[in-house]
Protein backbone atom coordinates (compact mmCIF):
# COMPACT_ATOMS: atom_id res chain seq x y z
CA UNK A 1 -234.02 -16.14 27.35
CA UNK A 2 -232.83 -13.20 25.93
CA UNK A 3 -233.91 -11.32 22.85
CA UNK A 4 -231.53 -10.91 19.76
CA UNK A 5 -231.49 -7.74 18.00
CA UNK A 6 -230.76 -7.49 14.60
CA UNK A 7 -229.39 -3.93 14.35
CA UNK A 8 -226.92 -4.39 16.85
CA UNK A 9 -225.45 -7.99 16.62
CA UNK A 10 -221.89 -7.51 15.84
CA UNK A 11 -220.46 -10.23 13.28
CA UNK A 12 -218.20 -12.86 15.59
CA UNK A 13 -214.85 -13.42 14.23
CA UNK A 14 -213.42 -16.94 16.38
CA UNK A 15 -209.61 -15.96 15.71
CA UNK A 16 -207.40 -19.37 16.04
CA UNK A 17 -203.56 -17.90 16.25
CA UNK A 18 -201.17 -19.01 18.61
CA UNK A 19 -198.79 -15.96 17.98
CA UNK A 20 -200.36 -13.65 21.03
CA UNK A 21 -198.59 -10.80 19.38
CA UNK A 22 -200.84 -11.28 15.52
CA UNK A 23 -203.85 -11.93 17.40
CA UNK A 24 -203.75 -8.63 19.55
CA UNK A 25 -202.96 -6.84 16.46
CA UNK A 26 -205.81 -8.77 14.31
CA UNK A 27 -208.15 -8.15 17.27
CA UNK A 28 -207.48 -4.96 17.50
CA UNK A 29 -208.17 -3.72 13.76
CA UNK A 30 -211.40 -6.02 13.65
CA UNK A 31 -212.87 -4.38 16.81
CA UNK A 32 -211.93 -0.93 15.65
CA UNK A 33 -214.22 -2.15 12.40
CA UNK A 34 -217.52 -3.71 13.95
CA UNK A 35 -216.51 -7.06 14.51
CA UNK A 36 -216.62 -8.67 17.89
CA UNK A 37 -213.43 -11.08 18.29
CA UNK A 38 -213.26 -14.34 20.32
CA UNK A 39 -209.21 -15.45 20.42
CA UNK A 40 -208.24 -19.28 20.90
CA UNK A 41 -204.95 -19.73 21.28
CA UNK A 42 -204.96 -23.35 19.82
CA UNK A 43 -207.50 -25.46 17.01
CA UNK A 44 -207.95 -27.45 20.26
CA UNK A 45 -209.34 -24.22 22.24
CA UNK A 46 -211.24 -22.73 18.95
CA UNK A 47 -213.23 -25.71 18.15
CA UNK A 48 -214.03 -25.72 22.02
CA UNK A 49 -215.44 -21.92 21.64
CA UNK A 50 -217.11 -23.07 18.45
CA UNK A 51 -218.93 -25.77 19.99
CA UNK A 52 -220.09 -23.20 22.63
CA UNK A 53 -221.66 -21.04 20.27
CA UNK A 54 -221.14 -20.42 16.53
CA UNK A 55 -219.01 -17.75 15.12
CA UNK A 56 -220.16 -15.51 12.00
CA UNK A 57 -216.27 -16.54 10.41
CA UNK A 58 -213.15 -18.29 11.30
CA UNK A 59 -209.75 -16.85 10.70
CA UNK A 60 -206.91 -19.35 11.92
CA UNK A 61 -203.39 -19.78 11.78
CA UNK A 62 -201.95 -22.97 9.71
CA UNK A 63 -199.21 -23.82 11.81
CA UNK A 64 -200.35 -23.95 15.70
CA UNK A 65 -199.99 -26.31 18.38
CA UNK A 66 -202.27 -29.78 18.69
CA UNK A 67 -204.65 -29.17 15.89
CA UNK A 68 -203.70 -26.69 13.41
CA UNK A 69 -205.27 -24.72 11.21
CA UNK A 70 -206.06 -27.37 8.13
CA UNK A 71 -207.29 -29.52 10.97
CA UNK A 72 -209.12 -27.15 12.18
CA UNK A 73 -210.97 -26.65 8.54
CA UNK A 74 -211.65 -30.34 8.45
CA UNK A 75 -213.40 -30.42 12.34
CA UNK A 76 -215.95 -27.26 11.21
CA UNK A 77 -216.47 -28.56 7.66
CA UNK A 78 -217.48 -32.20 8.95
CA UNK A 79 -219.42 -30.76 11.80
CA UNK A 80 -223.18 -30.33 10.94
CA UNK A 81 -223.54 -26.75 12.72
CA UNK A 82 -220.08 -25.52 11.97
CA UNK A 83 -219.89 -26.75 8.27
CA UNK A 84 -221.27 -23.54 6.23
CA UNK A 85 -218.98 -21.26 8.56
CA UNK A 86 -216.31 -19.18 5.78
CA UNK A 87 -212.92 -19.88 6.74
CA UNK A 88 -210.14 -17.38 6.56
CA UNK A 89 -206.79 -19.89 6.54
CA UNK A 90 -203.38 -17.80 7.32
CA UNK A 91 -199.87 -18.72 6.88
CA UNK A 92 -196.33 -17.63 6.33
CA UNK A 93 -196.07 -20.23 3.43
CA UNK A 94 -196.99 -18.11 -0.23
CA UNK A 95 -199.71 -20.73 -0.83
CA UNK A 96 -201.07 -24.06 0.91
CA UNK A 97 -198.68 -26.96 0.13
CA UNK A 98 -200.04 -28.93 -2.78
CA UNK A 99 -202.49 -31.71 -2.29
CA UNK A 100 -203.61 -29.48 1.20
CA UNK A 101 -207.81 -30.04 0.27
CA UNK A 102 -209.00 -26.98 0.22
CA UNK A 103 -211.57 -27.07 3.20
CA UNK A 104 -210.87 -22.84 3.47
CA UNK A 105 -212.58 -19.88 1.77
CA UNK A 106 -209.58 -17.35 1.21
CA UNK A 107 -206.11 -17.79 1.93
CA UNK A 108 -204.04 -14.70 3.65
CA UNK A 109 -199.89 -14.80 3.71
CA UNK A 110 -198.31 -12.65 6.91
CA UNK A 111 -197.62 -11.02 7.28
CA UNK A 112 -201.50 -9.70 6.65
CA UNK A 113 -201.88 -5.78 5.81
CA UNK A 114 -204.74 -4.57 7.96
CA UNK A 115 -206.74 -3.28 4.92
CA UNK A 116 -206.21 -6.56 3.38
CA UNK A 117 -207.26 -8.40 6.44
CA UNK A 118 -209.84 -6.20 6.89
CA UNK A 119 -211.03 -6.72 3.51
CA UNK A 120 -211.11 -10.30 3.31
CA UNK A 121 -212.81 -10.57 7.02
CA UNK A 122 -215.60 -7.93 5.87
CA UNK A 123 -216.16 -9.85 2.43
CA UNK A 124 -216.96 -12.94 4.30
CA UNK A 125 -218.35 -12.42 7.60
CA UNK A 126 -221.90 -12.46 7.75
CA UNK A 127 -224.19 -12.54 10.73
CA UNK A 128 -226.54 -15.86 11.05
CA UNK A 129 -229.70 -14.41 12.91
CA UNK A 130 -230.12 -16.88 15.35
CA UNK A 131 -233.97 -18.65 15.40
CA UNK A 132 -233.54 -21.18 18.25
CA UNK A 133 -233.24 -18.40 21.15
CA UNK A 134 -230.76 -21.06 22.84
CA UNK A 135 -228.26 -20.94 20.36
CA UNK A 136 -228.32 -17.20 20.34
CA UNK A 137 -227.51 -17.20 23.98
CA UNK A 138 -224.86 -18.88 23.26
CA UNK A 139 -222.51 -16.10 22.37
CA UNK A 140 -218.06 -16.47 22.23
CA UNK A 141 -216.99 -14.15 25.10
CA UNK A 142 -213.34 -15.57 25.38
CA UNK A 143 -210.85 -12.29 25.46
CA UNK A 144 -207.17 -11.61 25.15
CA UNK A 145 -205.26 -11.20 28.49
CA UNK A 146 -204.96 -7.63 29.40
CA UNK A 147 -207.93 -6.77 26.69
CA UNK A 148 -209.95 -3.72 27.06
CA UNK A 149 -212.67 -3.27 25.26
């Protein structure tokens, strides 16, 4: 069992985008801010990583292979650990069709400026300090292909 210490946990950002392209750029403004990012490609592969251990905030896409992103919403907001994580909901669409619930936080359009993203990500992202020492071991290390950190 390891130790968690406070003053250097990063906030985890699980980052659900199938576009390889937005994620690398999303990842790579986040990181550059504090934030540690774990990228699914998929709602299939995020909830997976979620399941593993919990992220500090979810950003997904809407529209992704499998599950998508208002799927996604519903699996963390029905599942007992994953319920009180914010969600960041993206799209292309100017706002979620009407009669989507609204099982998200904050909704972004792309394309996303990276202050705005930045913004939004900061303003919700907060670090839950881990009590059971299990859970806290735990920790997302999924990376983007060809990522250096």
């Amino acid at each position: 069992m390891r130790k968690v210490e406070q003053q250097e946990q990063r906030p985890v950002v699980l980052l659900a985008d199938d576009d390889r392209l937005t994620a690398a750029a999303w990842t790579t403004v986040l990181r550059m801010n504090g934030f540690e990012v774990v990228w699914a490609p998929d709602g299939g592969s995020a909830w997976a990583l979620a399941r593993m251990g919990r992220p500090d905030l979810l950003l997904t896409d809407w529209d992704m292979p499998g599950i998508d992103g208002p799927e996604l919403c519903r699996i963390f907001r029905n599942d007992p650990v994953l319920a009180s994580v914010p969600i960041i909901l993206a799209s292309s669409l100017s706002l979620p069709p009407a009669g989507a619930p609204d099982l998200h936080n904050l909704f972004l359009q792309k394309p996303v400026d990276a202050l705005a993203l930045l913004a939004a990500v900061s303003a919700l992202a907060v670090v839950v300090v881990a009590t059971d020492t299990s859970q806290a071991d735990g920790r997302l290390d999924e990376e983007l292909p060809g990522d250096q950190q």
